[in-house]
PDB file of N, CA and C in Angstrom:
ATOM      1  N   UNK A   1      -3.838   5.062 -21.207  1.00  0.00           N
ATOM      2  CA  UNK A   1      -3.314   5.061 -19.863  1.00  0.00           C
ATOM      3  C   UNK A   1      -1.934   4.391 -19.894  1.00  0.00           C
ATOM      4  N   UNK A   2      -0.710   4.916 -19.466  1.00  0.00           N
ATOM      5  CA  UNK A   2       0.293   4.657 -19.063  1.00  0.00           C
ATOM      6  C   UNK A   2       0.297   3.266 -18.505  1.00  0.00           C
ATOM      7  N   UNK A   3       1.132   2.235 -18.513  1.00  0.00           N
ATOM      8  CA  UNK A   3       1.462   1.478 -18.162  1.00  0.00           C
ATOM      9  C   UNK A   3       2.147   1.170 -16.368  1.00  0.00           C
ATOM     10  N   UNK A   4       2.625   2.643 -16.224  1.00  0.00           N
ATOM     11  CA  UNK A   4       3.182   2.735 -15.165  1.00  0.00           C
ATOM     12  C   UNK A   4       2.774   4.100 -14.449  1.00  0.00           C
ATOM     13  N   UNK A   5       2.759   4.240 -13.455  1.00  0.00           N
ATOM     14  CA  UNK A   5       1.941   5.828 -13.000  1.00  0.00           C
ATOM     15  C   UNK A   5       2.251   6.317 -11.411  1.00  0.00           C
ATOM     16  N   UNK A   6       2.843   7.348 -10.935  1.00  0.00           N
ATOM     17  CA  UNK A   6       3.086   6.930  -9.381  1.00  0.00           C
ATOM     18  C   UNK A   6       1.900   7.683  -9.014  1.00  0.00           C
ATOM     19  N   UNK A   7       1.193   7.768  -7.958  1.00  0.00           N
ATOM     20  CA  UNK A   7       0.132   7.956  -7.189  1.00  0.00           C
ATOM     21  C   UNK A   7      -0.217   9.129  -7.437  1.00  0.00           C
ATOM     22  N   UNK A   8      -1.396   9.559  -7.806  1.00  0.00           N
ATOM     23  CA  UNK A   8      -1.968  11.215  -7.903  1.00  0.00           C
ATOM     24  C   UNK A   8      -2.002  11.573  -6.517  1.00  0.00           C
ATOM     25  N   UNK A   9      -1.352  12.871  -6.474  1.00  0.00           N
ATOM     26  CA  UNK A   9      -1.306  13.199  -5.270  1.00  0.00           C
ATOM     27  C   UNK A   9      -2.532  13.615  -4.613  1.00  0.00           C
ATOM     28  N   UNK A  10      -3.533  13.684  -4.974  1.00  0.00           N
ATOM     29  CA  UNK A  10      -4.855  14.276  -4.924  1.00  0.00           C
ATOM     30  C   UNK A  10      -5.395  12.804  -3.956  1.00  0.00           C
ATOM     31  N   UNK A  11      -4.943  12.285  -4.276  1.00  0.00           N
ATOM     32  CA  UNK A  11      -5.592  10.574  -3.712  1.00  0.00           C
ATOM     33  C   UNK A  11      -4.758  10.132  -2.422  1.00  0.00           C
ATOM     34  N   UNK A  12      -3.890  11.388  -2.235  1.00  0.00           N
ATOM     35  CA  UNK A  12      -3.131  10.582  -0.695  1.00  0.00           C
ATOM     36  C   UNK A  12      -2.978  11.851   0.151  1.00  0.00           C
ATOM     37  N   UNK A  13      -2.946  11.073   1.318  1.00  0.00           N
ATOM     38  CA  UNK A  13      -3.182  11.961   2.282  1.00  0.00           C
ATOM     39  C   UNK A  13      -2.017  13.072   2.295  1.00  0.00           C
ATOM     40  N   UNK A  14      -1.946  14.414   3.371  1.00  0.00           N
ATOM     41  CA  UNK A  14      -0.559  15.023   3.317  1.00  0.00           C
ATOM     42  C   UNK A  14       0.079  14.579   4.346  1.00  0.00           C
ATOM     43  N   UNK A  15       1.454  14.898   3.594  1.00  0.00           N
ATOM     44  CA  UNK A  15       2.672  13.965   4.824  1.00  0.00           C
ATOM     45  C   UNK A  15       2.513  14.844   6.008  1.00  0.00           C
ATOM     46  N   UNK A  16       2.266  15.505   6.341  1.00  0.00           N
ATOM     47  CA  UNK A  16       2.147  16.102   7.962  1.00  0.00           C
ATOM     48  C   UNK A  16       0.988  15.039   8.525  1.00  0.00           C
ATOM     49  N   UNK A  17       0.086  14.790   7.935  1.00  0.00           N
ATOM     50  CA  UNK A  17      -1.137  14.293   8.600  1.00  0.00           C
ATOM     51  C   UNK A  17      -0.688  12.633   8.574  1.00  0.00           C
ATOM     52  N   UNK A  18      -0.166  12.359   7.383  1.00  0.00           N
ATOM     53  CA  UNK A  18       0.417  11.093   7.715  1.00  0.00           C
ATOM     54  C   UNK A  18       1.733  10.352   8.616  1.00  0.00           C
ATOM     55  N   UNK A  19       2.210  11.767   8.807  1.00  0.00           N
ATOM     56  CA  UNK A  19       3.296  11.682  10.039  1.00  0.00           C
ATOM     57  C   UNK A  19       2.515  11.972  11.515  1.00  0.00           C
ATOM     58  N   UNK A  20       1.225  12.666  11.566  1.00  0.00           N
ATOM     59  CA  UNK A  20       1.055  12.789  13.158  1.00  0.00           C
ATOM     60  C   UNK A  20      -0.172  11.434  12.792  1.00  0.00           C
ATOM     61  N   UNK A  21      -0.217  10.941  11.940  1.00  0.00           N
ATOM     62  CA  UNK A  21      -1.029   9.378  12.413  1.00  0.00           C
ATOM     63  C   UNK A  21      -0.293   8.058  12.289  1.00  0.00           C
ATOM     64  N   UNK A  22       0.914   8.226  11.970  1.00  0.00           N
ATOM     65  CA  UNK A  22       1.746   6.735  12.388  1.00  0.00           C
ATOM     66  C   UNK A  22       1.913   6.373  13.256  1.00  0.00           C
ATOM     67  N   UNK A  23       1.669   6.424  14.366  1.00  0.00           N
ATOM     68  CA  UNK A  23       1.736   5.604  15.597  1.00  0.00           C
ATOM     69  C   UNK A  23       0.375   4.618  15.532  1.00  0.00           C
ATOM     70  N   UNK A  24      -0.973   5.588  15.006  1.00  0.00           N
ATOM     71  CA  UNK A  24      -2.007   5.312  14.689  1.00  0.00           C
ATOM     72  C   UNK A  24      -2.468   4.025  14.122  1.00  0.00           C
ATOM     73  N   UNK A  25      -1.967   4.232  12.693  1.00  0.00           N
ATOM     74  CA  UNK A  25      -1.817   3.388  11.979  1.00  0.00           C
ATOM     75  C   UNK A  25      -0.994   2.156  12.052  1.00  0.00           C
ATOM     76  N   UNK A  26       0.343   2.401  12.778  1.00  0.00           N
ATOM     77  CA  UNK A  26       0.948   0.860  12.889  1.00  0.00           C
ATOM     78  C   UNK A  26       0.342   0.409  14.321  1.00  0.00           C
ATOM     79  N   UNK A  27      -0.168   1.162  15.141  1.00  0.00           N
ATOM     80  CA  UNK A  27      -0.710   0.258  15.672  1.00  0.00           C
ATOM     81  C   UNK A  27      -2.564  -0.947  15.345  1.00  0.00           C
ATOM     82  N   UNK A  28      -3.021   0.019  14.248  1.00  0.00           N
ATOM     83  CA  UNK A  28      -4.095  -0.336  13.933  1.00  0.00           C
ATOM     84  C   UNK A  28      -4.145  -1.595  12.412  1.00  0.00           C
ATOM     85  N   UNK A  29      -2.512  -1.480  12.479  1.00  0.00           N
ATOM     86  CA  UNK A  29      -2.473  -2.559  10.714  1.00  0.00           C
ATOM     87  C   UNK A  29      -0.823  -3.051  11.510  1.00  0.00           C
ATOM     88  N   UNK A  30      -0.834  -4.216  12.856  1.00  0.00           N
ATOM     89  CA  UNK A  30       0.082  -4.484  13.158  1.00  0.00           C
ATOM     90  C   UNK A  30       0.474  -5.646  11.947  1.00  0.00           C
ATOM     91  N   UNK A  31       1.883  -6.475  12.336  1.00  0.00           N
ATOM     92  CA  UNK A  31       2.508  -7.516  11.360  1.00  0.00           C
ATOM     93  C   UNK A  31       1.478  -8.042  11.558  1.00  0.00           C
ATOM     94  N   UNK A  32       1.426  -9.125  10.642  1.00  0.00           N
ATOM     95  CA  UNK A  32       0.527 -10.155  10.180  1.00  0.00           C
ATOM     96  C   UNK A  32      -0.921  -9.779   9.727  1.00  0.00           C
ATOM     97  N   UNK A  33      -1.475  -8.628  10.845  1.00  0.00           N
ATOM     98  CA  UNK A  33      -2.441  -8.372   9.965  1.00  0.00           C
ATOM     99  C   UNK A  33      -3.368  -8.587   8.370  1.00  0.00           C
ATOM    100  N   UNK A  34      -4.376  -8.704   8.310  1.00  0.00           N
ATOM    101  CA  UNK A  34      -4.743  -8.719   7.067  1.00  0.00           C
ATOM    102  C   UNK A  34      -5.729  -7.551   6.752  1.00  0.00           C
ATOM    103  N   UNK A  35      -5.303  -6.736   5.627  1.00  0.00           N
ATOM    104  CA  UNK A  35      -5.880  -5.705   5.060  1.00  0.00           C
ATOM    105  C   UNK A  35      -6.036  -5.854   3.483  1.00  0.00           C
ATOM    106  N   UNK A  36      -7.115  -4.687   3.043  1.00  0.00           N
ATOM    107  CA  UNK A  36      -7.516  -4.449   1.514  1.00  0.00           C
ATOM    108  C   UNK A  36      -7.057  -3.473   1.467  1.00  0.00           C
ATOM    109  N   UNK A  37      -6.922  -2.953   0.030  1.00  0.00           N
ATOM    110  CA  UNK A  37      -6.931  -1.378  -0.777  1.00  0.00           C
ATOM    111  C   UNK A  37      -6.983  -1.359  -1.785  1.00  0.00           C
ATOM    112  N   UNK A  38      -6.957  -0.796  -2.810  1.00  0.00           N
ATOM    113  CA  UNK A  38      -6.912  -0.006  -4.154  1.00  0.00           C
ATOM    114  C   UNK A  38      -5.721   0.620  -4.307  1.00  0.00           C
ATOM    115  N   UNK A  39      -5.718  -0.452  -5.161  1.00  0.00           N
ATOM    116  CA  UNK A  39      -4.587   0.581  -5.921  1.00  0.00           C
ATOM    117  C   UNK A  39      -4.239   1.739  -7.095  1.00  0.00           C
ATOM    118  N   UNK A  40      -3.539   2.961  -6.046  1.00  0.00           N
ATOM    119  CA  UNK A  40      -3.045   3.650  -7.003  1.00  0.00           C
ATOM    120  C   UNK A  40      -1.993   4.253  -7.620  1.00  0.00           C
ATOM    121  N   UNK A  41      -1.169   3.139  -7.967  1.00  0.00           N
ATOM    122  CA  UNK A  41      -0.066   3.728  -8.632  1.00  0.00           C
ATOM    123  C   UNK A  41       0.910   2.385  -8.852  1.00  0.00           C
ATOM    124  N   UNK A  42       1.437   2.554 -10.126  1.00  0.00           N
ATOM    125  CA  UNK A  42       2.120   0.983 -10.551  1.00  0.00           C
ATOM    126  C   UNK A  42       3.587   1.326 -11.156  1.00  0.00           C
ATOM    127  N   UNK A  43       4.226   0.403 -10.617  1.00  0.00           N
ATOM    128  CA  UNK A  43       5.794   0.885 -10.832  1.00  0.00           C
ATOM    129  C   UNK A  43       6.538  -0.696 -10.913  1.00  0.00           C
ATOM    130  N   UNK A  44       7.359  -0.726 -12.011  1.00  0.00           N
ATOM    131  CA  UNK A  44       8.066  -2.068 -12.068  1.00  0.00           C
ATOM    132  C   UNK A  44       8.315  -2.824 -11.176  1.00  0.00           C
ATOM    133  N   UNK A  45       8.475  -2.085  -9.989  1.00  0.00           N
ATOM    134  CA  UNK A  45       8.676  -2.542  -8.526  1.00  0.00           C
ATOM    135  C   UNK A  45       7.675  -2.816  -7.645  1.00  0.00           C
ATOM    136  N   UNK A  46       6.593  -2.873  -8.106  1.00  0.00           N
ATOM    137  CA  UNK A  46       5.427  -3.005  -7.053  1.00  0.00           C
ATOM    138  C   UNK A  46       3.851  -2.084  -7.394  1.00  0.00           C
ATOM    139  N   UNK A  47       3.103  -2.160  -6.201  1.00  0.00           N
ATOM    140  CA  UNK A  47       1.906  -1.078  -6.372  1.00  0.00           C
ATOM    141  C   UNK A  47       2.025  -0.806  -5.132  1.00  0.00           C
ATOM    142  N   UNK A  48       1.263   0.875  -5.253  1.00  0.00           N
ATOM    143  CA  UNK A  48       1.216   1.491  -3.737  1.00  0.00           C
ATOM    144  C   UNK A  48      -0.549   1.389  -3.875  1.00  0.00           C
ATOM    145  N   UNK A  49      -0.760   1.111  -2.475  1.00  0.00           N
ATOM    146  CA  UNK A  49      -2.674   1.145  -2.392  1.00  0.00           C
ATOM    147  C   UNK A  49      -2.774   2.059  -0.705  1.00  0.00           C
ATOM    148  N   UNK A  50      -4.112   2.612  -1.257  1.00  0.00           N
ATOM    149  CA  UNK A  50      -5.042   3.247  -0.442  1.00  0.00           C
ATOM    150  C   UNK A  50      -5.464   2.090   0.308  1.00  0.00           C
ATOM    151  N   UNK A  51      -5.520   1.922   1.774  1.00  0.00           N
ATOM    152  CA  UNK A  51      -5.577   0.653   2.305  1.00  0.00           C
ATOM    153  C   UNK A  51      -6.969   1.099   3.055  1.00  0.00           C
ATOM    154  N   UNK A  52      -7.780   0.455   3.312  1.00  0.00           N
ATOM    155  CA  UNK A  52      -9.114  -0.184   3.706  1.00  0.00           C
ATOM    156  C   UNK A  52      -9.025   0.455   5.251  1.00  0.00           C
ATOM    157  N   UNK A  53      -9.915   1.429   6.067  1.00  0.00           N
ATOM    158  CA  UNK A  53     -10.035   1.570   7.254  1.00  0.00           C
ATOM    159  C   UNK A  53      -8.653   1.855   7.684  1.00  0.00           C
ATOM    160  N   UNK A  54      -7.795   2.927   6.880  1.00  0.00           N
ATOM    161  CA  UNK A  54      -6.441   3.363   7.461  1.00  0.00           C
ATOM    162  C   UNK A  54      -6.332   4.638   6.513  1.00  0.00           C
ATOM    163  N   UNK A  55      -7.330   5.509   6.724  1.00  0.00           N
ATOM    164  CA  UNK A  55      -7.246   6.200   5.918  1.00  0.00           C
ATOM    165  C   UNK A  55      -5.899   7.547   5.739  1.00  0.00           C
ATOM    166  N   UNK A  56      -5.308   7.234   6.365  1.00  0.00           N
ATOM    167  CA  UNK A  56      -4.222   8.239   6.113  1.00  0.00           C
ATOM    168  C   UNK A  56      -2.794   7.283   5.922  1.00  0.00           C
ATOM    169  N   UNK A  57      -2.647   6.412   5.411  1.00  0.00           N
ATOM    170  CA  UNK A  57      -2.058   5.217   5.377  1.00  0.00           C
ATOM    171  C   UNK A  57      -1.834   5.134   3.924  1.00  0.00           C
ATOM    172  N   UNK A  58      -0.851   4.808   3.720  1.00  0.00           N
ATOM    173  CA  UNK A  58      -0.085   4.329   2.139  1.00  0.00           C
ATOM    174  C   UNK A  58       0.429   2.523   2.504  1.00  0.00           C
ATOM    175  N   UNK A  59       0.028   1.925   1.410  1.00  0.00           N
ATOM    176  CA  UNK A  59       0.716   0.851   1.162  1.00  0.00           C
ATOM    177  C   UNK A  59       1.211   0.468   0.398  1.00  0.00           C
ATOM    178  N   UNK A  60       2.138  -0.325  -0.086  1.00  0.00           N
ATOM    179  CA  UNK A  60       3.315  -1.126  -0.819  1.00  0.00           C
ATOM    180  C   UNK A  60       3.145  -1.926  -1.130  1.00  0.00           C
ATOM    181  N   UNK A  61       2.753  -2.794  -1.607  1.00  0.00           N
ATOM    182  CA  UNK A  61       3.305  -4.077  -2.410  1.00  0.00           C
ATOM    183  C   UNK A  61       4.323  -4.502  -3.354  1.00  0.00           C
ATOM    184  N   UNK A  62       5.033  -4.658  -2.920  1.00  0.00           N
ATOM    185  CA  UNK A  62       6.476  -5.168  -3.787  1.00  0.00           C
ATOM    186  C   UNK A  62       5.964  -6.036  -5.080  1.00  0.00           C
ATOM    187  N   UNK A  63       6.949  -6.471  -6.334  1.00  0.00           N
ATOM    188  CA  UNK A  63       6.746  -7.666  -6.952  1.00  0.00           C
ATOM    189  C   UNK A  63       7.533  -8.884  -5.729  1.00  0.00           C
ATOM    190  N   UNK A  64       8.264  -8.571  -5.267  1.00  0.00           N
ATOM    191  CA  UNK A  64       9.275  -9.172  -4.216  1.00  0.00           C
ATOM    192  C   UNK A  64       8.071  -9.955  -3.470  1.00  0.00           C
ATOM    193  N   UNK A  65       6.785  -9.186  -2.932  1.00  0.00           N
ATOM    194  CA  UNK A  65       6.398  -9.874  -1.629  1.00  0.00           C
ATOM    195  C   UNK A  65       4.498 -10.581  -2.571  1.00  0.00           C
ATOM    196  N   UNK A  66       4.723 -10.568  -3.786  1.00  0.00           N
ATOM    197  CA  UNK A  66       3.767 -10.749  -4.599  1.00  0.00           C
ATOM    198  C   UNK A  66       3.446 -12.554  -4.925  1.00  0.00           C
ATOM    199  N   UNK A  67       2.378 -12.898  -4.966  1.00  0.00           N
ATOM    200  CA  UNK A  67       2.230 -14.991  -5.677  1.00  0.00           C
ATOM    201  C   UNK A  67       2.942 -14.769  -6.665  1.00  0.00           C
ATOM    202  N   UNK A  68       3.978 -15.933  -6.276  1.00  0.00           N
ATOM    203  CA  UNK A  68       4.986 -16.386  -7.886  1.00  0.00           C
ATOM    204  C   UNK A  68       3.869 -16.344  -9.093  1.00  0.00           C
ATOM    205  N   UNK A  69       4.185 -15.920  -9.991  1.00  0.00           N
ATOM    206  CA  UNK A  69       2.985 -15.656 -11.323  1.00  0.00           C
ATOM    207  C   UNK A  69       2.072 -14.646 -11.402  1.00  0.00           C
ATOM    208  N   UNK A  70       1.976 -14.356 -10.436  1.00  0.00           N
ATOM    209  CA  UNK A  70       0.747 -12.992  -9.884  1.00  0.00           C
ATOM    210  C   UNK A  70       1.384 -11.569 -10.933  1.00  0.00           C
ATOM    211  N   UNK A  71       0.533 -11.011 -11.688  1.00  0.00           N
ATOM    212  CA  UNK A  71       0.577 -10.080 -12.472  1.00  0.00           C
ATOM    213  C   UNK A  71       0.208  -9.106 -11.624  1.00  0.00           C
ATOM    214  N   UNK A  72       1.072  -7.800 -12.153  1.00  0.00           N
ATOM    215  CA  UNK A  72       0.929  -6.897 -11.615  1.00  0.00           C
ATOM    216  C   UNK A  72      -0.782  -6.166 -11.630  1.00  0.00           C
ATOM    217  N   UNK A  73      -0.991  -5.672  -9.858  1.00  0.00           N
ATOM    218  CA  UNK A  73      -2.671  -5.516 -10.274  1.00  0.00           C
ATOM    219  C   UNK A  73      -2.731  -4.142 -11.227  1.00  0.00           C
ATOM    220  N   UNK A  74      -4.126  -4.006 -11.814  1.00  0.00           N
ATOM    221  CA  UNK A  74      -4.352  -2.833 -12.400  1.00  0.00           C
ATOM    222  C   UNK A  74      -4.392  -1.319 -11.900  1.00  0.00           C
ATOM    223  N   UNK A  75      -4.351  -0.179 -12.030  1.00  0.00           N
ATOM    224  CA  UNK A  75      -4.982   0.479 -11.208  1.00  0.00           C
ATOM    225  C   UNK A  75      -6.231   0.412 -10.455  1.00  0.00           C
ATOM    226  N   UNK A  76      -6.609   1.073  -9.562  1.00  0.00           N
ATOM    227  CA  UNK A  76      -8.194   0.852 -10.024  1.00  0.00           C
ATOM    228  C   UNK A  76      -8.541  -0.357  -8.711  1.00  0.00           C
ATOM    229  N   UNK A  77      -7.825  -1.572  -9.360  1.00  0.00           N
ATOM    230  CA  UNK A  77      -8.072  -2.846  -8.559  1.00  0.00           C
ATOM    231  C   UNK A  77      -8.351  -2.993  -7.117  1.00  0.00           C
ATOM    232  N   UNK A  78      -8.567  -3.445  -6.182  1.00  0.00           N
ATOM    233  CA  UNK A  78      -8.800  -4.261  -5.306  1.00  0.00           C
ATOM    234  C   UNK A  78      -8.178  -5.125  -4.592  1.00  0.00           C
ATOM    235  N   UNK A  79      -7.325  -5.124  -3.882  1.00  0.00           N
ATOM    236  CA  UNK A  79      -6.349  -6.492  -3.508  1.00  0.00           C
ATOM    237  C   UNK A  79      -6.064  -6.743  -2.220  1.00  0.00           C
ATOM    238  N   UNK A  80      -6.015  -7.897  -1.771  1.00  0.00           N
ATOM    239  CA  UNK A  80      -5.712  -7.736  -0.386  1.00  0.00           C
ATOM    240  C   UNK A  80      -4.234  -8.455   0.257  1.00  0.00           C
ATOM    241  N   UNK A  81      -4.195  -7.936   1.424  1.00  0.00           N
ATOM    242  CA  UNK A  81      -2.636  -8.894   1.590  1.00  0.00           C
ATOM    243  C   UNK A  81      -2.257  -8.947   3.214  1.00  0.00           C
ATOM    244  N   UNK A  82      -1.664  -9.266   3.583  1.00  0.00           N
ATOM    245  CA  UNK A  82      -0.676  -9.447   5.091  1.00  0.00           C
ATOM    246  C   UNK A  82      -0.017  -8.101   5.478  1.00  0.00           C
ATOM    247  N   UNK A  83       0.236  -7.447   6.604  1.00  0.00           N
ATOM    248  CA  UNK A  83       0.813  -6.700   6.599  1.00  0.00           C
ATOM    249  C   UNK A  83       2.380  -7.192   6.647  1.00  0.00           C
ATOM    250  N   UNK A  84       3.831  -7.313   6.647  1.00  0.00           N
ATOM    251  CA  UNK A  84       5.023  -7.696   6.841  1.00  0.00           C
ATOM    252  C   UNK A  84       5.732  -6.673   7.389  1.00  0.00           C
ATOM    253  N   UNK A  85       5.658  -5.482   7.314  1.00  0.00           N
ATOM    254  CA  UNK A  85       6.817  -4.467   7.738  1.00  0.00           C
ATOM    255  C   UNK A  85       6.105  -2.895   7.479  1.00  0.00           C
ATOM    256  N   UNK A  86       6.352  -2.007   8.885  1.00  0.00           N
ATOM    257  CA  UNK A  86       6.115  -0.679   8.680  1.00  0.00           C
ATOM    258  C   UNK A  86       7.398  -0.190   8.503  1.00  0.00           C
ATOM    259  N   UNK A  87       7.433   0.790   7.044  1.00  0.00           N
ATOM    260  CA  UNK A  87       8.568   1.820   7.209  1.00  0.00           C
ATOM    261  C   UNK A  87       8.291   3.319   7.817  1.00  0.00           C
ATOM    262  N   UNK A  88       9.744   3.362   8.626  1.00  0.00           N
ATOM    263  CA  UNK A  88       9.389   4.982   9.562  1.00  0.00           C
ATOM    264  C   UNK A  88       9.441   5.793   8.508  1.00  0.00           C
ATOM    265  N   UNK A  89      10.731   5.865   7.990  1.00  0.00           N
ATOM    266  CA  UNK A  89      11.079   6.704   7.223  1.00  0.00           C
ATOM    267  C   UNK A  89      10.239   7.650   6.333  1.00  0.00           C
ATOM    268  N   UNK A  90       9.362   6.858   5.515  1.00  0.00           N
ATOM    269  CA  UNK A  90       8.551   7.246   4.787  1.00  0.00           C
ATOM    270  C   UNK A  90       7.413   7.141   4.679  1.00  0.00           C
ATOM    271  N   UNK A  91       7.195   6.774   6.050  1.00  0.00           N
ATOM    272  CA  UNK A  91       5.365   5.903   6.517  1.00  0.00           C
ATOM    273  C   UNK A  91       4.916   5.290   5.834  1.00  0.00           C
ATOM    274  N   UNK A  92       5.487   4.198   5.176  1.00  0.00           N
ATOM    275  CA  UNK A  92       4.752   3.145   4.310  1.00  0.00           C
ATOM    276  C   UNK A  92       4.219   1.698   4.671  1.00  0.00           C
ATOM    277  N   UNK A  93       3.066   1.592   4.712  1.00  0.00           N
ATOM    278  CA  UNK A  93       3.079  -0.314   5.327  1.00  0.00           C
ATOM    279  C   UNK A  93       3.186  -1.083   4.263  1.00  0.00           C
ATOM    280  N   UNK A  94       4.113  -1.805   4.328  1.00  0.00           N
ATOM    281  CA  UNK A  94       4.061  -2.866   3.232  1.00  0.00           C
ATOM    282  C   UNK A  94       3.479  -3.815   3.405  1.00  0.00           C
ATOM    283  N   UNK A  95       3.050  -4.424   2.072  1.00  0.00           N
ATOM    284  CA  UNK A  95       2.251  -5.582   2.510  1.00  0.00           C
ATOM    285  C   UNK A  95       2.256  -6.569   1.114  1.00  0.00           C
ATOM    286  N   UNK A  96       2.367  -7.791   1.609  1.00  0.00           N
ATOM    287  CA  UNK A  96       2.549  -9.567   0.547  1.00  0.00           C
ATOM    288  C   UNK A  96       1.103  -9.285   0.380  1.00  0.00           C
ATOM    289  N   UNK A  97       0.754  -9.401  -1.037  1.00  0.00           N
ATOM    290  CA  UNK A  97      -0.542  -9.618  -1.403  1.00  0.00           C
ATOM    291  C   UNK A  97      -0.532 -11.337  -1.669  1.00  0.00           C
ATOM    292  N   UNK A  98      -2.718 -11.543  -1.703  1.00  0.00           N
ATOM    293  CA  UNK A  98      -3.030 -12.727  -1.672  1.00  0.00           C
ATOM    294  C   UNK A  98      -3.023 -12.869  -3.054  1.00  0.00           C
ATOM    295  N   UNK A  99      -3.033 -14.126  -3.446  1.00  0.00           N
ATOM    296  CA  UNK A  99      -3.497 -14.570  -4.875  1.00  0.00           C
ATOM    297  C   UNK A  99      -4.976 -13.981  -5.492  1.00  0.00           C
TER     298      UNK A  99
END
Protein backbone atom coordinates (compact mmCIF):
# COMPACT_ATOMS: atom_id res chain seq x y z
CA UNK A 1 0.00 0.00 0.00
CA UNK A 2 1.15 3.38 -1.05
CA UNK A 3 2.13 5.65 1.42
CA UNK A 4 0.02 8.35 0.07
CA UNK A 5 -3.44 7.76 -1.79
CA UNK A 6 -6.26 10.40 -2.66
CA UNK A 7 -9.76 9.05 -1.94
CA UNK A 8 -11.34 6.13 -4.06
CA UNK A 9 -13.91 7.59 -5.67
CA UNK A 10 -16.21 4.73 -5.05
CA UNK A 11 -16.15 5.83 -1.25
CA UNK A 12 -17.47 9.45 -1.80
CA UNK A 13 -20.42 10.72 -2.51
CA UNK A 14 -21.19 12.52 -6.18
CA UNK A 15 -20.55 16.18 -6.37
CA UNK A 16 -24.12 16.96 -7.53
CA UNK A 17 -25.46 15.25 -4.41
CA UNK A 18 -22.85 16.83 -2.38
CA UNK A 19 -23.64 20.22 -3.75
CA UNK A 20 -27.59 19.93 -3.26
CA UNK A 21 -26.68 18.81 0.54
CA UNK A 22 -24.41 21.67 1.70
CA UNK A 23 -26.59 23.78 3.24
CA UNK A 24 -27.46 20.43 4.95
CA UNK A 25 -24.46 19.57 6.13
CA UNK A 26 -23.00 22.92 7.35
CA UNK A 27 -25.79 23.36 9.05
CA UNK A 28 -25.70 19.90 10.74
CA UNK A 29 -21.54 19.95 11.49
CA UNK A 30 -21.64 23.84 12.51
CA UNK A 31 -17.95 25.54 13.87
CA UNK A 32 -16.92 24.04 16.87
CA UNK A 33 -18.76 21.12 16.51
CA UNK A 34 -17.34 17.79 17.33
CA UNK A 35 -17.35 14.95 14.80
CA UNK A 36 -15.69 11.34 13.79
CA UNK A 37 -14.71 9.67 10.44
CA UNK A 38 -12.48 7.41 8.65
CA UNK A 39 -10.20 8.07 6.84
CA UNK A 40 -9.76 7.84 3.27
CA UNK A 41 -7.11 9.23 1.66
CA UNK A 42 -3.55 10.59 2.85
CA UNK A 43 -1.61 13.33 1.32
CA UNK A 44 1.52 15.20 2.77
CA UNK A 45 -0.89 17.80 3.51
CA UNK A 46 -3.39 16.22 5.56
CA UNK A 47 -6.26 13.34 5.46
CA UNK A 48 -9.66 13.59 3.91
CA UNK A 49 -12.40 11.40 6.11
CA UNK A 50 -15.83 10.09 5.57
CA UNK A 51 -17.34 11.92 8.56
CA UNK A 52 -19.77 10.17 11.05
CA UNK A 53 -23.72 10.98 10.47
CA UNK A 54 -22.91 13.42 7.38
CA UNK A 55 -23.08 11.15 4.95
CA UNK A 56 -22.61 13.07 1.87
CA UNK A 57 -19.91 15.16 3.51
CA UNK A 58 -16.06 15.12 2.92
CA UNK A 59 -13.62 16.13 5.51
CA UNK A 60 -10.10 17.58 5.83
CA UNK A 61 -7.72 17.47 8.19
CA UNK A 62 -4.76 19.47 7.57
CA UNK A 63 -1.15 18.57 9.15
CA UNK A 64 -1.65 22.49 9.86
CA UNK A 65 -4.79 21.89 12.15
CA UNK A 66 -3.27 18.40 13.56
CA UNK A 67 -1.52 17.74 17.80
CA UNK A 68 2.04 19.02 17.50
CA UNK A 69 3.64 15.33 17.14
CA UNK A 70 0.46 13.67 15.96
CA UNK A 71 1.40 11.29 13.02
CA UNK A 72 -0.31 11.19 10.18
CA UNK A 73 -3.55 8.76 10.72
CA UNK A 74 -3.59 5.53 8.70
CA UNK A 75 -6.07 4.81 6.22
CA UNK A 76 -8.63 2.87 7.46
CA UNK A 77 -8.39 4.79 10.94
CA UNK A 78 -10.83 6.44 13.04
CA UNK A 79 -10.34 9.97 14.28
CA UNK A 80 -12.11 12.56 15.63
CA UNK A 81 -11.88 16.39 15.67
CA UNK A 82 -13.62 20.04 15.91
CA UNK A 83 -15.17 21.31 13.08
CA UNK A 84 -13.08 25.01 12.21
CA UNK A 85 -14.19 26.04 8.72
CA UNK A 86 -16.67 25.00 5.81
CA UNK A 87 -15.29 25.41 2.29
CA UNK A 88 -17.99 26.52 -0.48
CA UNK A 89 -15.96 26.06 -3.12
CA UNK A 90 -15.35 22.56 -2.92
CA UNK A 91 -17.70 21.42 -0.08
CA UNK A 92 -15.17 20.44 2.27
CA UNK A 93 -15.48 20.64 6.22
CA UNK A 94 -12.39 20.91 7.73
CA UNK A 95 -11.62 19.83 10.79
CA UNK A 96 -8.42 20.03 13.88
CA UNK A 97 -8.24 16.53 14.92
CA UNK A 98 -8.00 15.28 18.71
CA UNK A 99 -4.94 13.61 20.01
Amino acid sequence: MPEFSWPDRALLPASDVMDQSWPTTVAALPLGSHVSGRVIGRQPFGVFLLLEGAPNAVGLAEITAMPHGMELPALGATVSGEVIWHVEHNRQVKVRLDQ
